[in-house]
C-alpha atoms as a PDB file:
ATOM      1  CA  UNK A   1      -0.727 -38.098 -18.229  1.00  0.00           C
ATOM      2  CA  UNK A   2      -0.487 -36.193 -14.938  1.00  0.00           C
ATOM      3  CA  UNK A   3       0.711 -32.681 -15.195  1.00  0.00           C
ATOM      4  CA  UNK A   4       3.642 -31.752 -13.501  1.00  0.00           C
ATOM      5  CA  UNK A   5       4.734 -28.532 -10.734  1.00  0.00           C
ATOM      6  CA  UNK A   6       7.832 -26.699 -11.266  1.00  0.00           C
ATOM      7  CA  UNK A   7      10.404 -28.420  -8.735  1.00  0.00           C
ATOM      8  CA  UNK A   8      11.172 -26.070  -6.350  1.00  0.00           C
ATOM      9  CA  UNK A   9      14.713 -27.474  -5.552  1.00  0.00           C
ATOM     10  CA  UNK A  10      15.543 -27.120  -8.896  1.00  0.00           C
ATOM     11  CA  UNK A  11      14.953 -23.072  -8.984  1.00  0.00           C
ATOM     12  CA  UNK A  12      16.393 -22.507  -5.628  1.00  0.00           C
ATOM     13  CA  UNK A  13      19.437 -24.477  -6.805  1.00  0.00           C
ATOM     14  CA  UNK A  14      20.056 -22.502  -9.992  1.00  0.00           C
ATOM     15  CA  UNK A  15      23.139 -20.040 -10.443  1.00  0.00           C
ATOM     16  CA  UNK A  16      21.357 -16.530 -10.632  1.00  0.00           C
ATOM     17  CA  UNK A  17      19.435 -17.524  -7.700  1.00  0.00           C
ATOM     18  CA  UNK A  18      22.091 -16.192  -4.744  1.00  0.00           C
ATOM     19  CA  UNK A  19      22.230 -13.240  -7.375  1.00  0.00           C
ATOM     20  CA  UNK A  20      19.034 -11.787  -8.404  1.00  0.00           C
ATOM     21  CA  UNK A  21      18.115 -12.756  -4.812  1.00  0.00           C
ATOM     22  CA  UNK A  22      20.525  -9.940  -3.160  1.00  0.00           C
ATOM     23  CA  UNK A  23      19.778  -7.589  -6.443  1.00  0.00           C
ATOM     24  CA  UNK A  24      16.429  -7.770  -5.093  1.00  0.00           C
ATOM     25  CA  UNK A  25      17.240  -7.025  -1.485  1.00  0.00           C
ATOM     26  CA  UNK A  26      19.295  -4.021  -2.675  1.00  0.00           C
ATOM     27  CA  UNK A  27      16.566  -2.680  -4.499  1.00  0.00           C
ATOM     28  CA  UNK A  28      14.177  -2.811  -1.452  1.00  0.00           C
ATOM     29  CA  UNK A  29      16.785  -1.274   0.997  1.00  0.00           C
ATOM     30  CA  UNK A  30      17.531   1.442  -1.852  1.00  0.00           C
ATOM     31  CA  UNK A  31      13.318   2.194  -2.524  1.00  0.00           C
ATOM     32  CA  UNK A  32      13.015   1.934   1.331  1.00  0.00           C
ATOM     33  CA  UNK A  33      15.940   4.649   2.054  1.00  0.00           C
ATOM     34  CA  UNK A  34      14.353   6.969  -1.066  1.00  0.00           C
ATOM     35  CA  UNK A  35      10.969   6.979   0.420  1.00  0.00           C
ATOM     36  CA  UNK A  36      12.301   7.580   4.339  1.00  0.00           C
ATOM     37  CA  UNK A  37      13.819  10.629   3.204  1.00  0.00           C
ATOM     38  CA  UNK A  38      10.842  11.659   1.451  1.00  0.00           C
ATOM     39  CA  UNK A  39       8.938  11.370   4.421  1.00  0.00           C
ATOM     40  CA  UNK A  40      11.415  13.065   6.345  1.00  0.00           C
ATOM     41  CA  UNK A  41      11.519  15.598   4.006  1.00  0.00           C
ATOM     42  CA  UNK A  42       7.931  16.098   3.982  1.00  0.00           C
ATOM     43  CA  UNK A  43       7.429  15.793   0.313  1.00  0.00           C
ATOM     44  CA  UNK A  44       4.336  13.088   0.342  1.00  0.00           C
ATOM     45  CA  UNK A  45       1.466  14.913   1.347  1.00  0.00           C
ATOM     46  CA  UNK A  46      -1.433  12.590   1.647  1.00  0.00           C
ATOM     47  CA  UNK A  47      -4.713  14.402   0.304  1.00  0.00           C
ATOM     48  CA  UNK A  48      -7.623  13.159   2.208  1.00  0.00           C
ATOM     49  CA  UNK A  49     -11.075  13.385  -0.027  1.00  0.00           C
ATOM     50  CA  UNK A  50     -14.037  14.137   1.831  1.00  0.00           C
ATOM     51  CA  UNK A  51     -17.582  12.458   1.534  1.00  0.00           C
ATOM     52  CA  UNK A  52     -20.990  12.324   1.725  1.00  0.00           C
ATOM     53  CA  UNK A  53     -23.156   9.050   2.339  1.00  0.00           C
ATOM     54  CA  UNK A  54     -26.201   8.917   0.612  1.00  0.00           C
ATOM     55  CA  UNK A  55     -28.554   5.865   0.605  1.00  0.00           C
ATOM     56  CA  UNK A  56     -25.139   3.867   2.215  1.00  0.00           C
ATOM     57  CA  UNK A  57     -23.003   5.198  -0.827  1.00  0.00           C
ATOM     58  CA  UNK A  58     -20.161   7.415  -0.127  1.00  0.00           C
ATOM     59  CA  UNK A  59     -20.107  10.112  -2.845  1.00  0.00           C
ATOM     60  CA  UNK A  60     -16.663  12.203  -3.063  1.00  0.00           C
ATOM     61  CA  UNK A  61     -17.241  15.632  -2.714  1.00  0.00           C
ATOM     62  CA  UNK A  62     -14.800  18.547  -3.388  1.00  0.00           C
ATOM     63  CA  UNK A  63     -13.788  21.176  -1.568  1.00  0.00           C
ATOM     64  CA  UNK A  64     -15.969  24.028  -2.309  1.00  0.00           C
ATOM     65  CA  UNK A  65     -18.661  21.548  -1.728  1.00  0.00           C
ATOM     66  CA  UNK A  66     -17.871  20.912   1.546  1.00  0.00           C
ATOM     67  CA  UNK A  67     -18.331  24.483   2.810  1.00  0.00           C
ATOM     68  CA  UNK A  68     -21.665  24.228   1.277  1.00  0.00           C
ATOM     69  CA  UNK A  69     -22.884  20.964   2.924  1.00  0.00           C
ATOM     70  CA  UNK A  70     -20.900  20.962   6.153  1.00  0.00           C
ATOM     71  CA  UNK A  71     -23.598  22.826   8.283  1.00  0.00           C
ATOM     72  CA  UNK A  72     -26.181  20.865   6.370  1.00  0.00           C
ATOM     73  CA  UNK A  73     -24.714  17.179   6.118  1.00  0.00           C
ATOM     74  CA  UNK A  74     -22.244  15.373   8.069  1.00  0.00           C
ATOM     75  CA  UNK A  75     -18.713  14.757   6.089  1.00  0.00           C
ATOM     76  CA  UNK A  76     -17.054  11.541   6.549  1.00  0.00           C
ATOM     77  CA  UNK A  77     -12.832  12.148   5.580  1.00  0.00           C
ATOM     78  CA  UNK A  78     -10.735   9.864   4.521  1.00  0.00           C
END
């Protein structure tokens, strides 16, 4: 017996398919407006971890540990 694909055609044709299509579309424009204002309100900050590479392996390093190493070791942020 050969196994058989979902037919394409027959989910594009369905009856929720015009429907949960723009529900979807909403949502994106909705998430997309939330996070914009976020942004503009400056509310993400973006923490950037510094590093250390070691044998070629980065190790994460906090920040008290970077004033220790910096003059030491070079830091690679990211």
């Amino acid at each position: 017996m050969a196994r058989y694909r979902i037919n394409p055609n027959a989910i594009c044709s369905s009856k929720n398919y015009k429907q949960s299509k723009k529900l979807h579309m909403d949502m994106l424009k909705r998430n997309h407006e939330v996070f914009m204002e976020m942004v503009i309100k400056e509310e993400i900050v973006i923490k950037r971890q510094a590093y250390i590479k070691v044998f070629d392996t980065l190790i994460a390093i906090t920040p008290g540990e970077v004033a220790r190493f910096e003059k030491k070791m070079t830091i690679i942020w990211k």
